[in-house]
PDB file of N, CA and C in Angstrom:
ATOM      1  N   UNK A   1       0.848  -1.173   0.000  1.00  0.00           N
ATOM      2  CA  UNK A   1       0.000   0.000   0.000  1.00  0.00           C
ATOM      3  C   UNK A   1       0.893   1.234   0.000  1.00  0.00           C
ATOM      4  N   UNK A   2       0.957   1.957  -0.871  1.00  0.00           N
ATOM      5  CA  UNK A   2       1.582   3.392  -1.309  1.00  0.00           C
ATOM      6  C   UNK A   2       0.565   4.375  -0.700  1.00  0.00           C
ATOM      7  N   UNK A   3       0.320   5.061   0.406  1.00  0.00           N
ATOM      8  CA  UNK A   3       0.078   5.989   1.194  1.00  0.00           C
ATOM      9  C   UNK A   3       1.062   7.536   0.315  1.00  0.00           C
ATOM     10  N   UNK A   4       0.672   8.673   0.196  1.00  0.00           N
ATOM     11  CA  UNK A   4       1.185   9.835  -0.292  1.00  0.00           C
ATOM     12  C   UNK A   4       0.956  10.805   0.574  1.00  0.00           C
ATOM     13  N   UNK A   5       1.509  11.686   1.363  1.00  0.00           N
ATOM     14  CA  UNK A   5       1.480  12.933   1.643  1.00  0.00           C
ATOM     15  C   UNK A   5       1.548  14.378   1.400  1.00  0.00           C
ATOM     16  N   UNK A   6       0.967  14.867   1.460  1.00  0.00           N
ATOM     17  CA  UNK A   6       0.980  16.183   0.437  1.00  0.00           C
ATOM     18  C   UNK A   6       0.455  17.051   1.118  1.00  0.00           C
ATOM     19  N   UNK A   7       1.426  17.990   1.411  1.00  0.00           N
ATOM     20  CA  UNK A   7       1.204  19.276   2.266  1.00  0.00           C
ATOM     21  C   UNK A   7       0.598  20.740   0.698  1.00  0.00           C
ATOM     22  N   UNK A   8      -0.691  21.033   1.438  1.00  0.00           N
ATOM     23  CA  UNK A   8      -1.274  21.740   1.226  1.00  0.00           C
ATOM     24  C   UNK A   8      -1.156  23.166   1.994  1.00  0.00           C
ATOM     25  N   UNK A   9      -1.929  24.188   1.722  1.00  0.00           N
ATOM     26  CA  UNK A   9      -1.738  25.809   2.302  1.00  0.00           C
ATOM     27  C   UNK A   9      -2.112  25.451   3.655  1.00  0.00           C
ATOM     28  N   UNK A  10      -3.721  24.477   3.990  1.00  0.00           N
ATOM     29  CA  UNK A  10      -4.077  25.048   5.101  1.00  0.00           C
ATOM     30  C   UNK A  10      -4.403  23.386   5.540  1.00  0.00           C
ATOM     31  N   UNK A  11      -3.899  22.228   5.260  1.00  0.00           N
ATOM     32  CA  UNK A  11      -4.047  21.444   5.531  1.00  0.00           C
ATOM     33  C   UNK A  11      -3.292  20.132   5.331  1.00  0.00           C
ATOM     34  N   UNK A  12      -3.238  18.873   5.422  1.00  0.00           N
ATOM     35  CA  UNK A  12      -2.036  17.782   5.159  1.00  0.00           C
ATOM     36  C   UNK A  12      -2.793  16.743   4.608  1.00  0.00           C
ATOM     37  N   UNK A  13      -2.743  16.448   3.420  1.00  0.00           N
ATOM     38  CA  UNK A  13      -3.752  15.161   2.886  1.00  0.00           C
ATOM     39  C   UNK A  13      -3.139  13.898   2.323  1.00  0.00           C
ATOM     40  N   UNK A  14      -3.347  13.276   2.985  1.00  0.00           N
ATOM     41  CA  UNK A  14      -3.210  11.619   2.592  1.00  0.00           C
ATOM     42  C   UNK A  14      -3.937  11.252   1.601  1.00  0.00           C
ATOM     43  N   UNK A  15      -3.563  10.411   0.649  1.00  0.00           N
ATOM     44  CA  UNK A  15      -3.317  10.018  -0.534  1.00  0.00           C
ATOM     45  C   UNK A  15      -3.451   8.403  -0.637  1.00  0.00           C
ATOM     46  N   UNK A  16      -3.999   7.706  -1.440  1.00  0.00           N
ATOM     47  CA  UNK A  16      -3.481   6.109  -1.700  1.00  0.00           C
ATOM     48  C   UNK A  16      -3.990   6.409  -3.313  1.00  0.00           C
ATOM     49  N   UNK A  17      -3.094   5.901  -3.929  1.00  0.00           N
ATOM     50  CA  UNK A  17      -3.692   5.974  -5.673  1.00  0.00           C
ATOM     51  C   UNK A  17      -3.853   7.768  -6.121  1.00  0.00           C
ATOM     52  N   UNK A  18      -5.151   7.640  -6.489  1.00  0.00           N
ATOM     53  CA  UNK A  18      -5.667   9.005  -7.127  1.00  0.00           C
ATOM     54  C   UNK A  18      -6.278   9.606  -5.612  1.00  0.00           C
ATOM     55  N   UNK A  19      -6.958   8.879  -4.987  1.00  0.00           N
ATOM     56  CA  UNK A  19      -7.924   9.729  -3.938  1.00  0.00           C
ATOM     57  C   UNK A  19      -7.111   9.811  -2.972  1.00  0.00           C
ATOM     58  N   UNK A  20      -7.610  11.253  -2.221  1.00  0.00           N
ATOM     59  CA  UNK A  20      -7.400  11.517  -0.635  1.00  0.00           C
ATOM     60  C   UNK A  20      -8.064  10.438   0.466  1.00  0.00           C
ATOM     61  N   UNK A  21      -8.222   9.902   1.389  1.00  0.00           N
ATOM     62  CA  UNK A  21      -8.695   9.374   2.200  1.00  0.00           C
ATOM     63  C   UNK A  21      -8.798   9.760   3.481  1.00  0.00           C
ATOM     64  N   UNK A  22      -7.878  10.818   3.669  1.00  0.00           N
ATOM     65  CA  UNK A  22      -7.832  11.909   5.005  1.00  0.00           C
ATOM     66  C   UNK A  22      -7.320  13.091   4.771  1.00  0.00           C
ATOM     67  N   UNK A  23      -7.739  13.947   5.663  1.00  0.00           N
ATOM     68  CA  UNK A  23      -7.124  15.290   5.266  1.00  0.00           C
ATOM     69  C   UNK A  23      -6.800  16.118   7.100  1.00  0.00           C
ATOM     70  N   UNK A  24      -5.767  16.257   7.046  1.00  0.00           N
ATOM     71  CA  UNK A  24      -5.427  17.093   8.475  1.00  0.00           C
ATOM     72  C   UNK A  24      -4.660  17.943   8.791  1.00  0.00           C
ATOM     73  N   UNK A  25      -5.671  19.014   9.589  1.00  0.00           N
ATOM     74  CA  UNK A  25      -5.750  20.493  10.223  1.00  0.00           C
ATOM     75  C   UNK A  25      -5.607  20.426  11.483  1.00  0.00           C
ATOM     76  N   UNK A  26      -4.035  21.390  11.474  1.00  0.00           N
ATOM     77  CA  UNK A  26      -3.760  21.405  12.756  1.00  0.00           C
ATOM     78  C   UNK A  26      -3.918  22.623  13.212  1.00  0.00           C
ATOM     79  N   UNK A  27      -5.086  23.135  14.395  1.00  0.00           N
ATOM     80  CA  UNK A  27      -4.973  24.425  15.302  1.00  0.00           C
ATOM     81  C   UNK A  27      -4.643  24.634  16.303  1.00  0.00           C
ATOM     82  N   UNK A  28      -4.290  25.700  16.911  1.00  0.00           N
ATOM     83  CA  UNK A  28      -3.657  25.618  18.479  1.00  0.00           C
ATOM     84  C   UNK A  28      -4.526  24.801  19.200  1.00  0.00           C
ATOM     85  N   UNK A  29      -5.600  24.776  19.293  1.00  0.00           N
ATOM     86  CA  UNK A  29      -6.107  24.160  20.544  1.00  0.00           C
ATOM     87  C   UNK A  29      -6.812  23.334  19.663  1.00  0.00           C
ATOM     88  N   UNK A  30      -6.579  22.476  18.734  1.00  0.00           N
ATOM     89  CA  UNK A  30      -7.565  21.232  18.406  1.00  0.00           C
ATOM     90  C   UNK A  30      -7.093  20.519  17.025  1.00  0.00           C
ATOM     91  N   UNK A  31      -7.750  19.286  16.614  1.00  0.00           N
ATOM     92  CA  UNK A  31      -6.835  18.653  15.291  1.00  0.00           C
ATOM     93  C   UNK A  31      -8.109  18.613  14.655  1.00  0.00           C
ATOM     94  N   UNK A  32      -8.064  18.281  13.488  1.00  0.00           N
ATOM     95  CA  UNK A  32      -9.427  18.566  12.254  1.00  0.00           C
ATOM     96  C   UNK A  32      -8.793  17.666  11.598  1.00  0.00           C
ATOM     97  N   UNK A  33      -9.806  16.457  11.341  1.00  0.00           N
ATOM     98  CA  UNK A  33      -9.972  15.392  10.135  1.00  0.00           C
ATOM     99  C   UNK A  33     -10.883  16.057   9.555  1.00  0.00           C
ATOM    100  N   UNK A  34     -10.790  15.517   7.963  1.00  0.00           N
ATOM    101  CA  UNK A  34     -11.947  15.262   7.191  1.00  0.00           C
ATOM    102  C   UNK A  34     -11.583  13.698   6.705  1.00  0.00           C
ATOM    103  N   UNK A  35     -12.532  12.688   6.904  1.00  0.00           N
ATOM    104  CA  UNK A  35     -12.498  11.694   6.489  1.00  0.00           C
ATOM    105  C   UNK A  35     -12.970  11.733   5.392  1.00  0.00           C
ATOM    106  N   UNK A  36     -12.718  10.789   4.227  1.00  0.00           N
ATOM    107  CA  UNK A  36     -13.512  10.732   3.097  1.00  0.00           C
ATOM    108  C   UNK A  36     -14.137   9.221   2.907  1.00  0.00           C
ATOM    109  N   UNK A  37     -15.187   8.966   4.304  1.00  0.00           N
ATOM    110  CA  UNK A  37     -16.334   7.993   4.005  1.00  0.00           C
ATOM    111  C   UNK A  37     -17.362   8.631   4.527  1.00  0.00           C
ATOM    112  N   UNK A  38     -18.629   7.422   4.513  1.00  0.00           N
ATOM    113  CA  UNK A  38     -19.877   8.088   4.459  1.00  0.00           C
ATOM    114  C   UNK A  38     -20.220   8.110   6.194  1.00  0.00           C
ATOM    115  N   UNK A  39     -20.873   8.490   6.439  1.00  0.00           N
ATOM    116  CA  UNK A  39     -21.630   8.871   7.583  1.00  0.00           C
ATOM    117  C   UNK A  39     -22.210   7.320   8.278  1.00  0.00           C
ATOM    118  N   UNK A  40     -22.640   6.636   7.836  1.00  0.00           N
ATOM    119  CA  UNK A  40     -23.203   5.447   7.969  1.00  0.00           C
ATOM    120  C   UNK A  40     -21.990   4.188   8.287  1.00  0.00           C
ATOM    121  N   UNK A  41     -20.995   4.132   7.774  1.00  0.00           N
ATOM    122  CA  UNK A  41     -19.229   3.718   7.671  1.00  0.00           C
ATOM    123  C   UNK A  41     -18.823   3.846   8.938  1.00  0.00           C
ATOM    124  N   UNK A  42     -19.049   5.653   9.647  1.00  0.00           N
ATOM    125  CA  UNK A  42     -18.221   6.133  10.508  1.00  0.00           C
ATOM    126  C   UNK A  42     -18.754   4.688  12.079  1.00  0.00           C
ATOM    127  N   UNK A  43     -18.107   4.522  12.718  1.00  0.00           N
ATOM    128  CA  UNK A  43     -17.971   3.595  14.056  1.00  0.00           C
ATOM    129  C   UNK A  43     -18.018   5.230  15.279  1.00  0.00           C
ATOM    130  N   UNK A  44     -18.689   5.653  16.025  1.00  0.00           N
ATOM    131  CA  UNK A  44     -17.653   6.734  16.809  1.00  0.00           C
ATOM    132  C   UNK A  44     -19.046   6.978  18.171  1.00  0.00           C
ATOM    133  N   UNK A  45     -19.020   6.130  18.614  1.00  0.00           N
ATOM    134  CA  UNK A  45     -19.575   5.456  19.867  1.00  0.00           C
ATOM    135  C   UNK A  45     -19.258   7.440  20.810  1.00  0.00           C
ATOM    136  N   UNK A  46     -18.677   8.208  20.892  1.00  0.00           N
ATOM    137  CA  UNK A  46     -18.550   9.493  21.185  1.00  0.00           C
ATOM    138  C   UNK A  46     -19.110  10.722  20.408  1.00  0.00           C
ATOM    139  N   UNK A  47     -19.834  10.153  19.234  1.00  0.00           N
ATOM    140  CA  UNK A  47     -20.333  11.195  18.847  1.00  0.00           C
ATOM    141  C   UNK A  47     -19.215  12.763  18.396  1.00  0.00           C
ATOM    142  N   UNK A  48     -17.807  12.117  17.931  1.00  0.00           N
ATOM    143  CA  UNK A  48     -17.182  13.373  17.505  1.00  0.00           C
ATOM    144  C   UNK A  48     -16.977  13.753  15.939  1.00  0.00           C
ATOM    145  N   UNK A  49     -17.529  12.808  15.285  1.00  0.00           N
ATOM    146  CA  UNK A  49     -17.890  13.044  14.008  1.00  0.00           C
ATOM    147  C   UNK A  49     -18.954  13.922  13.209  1.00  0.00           C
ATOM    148  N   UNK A  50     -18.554  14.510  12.796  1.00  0.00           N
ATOM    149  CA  UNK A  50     -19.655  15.667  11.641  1.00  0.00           C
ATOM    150  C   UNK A  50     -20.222  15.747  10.340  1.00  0.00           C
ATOM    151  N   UNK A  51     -20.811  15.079   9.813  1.00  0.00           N
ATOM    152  CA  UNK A  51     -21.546  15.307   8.469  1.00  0.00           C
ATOM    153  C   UNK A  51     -21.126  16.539   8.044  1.00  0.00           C
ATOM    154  N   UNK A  52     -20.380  16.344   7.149  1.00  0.00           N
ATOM    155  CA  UNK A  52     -19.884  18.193   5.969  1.00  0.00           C
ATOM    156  C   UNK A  52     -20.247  17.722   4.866  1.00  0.00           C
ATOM    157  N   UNK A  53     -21.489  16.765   4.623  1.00  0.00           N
ATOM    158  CA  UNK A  53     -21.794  16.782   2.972  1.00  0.00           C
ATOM    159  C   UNK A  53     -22.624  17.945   2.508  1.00  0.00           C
ATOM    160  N   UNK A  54     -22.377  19.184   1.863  1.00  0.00           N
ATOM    161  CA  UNK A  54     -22.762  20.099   1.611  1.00  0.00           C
ATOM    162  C   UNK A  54     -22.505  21.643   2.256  1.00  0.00           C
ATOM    163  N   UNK A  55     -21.735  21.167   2.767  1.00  0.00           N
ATOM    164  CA  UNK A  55     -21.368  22.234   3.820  1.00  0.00           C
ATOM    165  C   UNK A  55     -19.604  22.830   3.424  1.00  0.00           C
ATOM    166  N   UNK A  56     -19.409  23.700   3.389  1.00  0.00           N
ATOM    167  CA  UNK A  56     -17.833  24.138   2.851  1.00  0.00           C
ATOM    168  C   UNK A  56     -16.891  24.071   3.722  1.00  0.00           C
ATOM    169  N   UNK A  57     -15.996  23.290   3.342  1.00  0.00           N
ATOM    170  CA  UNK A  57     -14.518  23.521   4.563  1.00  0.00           C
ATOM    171  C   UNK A  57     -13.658  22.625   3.336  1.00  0.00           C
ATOM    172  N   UNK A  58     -12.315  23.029   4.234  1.00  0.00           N
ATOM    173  CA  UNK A  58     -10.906  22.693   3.005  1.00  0.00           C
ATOM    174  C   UNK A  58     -10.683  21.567   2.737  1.00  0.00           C
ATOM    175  N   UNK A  59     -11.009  20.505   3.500  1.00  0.00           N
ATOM    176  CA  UNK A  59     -10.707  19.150   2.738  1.00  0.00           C
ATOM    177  C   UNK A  59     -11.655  18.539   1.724  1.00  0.00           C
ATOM    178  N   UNK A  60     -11.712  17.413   1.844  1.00  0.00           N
ATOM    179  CA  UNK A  60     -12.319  16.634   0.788  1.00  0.00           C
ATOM    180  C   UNK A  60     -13.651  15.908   1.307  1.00  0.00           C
ATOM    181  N   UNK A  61     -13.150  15.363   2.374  1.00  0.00           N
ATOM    182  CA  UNK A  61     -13.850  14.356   3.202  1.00  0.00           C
ATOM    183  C   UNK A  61     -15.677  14.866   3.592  1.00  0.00           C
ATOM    184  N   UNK A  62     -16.258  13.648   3.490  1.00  0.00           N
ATOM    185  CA  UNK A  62     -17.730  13.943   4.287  1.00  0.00           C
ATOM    186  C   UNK A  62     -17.895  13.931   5.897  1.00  0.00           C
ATOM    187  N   UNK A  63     -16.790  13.285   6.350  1.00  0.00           N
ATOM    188  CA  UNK A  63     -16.829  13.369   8.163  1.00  0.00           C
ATOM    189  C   UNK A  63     -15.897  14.182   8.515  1.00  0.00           C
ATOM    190  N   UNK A  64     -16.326  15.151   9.215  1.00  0.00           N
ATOM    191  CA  UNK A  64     -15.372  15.946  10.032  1.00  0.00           C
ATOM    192  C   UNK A  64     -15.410  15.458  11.468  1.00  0.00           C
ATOM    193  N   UNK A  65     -13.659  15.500  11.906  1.00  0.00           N
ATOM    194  CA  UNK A  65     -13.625  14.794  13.396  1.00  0.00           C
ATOM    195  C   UNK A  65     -12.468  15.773  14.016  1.00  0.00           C
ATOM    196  N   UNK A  66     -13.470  16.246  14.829  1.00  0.00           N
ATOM    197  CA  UNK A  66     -12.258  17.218  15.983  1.00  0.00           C
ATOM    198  C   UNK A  66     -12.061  16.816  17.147  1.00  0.00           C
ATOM    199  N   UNK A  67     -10.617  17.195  17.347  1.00  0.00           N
ATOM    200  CA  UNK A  67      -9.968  16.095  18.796  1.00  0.00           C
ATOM    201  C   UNK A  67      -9.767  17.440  19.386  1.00  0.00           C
ATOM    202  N   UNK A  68     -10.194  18.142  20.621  1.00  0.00           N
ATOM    203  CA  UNK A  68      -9.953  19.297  21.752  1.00  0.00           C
ATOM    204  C   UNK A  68      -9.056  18.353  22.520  1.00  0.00           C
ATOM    205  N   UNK A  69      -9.170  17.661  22.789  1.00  0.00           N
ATOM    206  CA  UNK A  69      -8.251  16.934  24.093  1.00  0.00           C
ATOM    207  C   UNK A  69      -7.605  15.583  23.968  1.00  0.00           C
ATOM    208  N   UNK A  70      -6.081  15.647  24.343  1.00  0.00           N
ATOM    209  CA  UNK A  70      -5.297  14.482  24.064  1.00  0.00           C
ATOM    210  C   UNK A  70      -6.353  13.108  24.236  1.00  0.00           C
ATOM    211  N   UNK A  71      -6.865  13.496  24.990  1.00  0.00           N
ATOM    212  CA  UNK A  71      -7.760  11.605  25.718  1.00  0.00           C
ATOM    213  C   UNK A  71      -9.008  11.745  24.498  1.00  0.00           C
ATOM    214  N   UNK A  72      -8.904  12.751  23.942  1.00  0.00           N
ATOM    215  CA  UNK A  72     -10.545  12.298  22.407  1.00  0.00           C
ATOM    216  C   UNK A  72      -9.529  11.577  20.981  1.00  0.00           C
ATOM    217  N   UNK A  73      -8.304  11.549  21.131  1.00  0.00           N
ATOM    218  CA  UNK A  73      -7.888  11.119  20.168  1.00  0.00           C
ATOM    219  C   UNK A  73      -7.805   9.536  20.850  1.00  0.00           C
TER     220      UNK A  73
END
């Protein structure tokens, strides 16, 4: 499996083949996925996942997942 990294302006996106499969934003106080599966896929028993299908932000992905605190990752 060939994994790619590719630093972007405002974000870091992982790669396998042609597609992204993650995309990550780092802010002072928190980390930002965008996953690129569906909502139904996601497992997250915590409820830190976000539906962004239709909604604008820099990655690719339909799940957005923000970690505030070392122990949510």
């Amino acid at each position: 499996m060939d994994i790619k990294e590719i630093a972007k302006k405002h974000y870091i996106a992982y790669k396998r083949e042609t597609k992204n499969f993650v995309e990550l934003h780092l802010e002072k106080s928190k980390i930002k996925l965008w996953l690129d599966i569906e909502k139904d896929q996601l497992k997250d028993p915590r409820n830190l996942g976000r539906d962004m299908t239709g909604i604008g932000h820099w990655g690719t992905g339909n799940i957005e997942m923000k970690f505030n605190r070392p122990e949510d990752l």
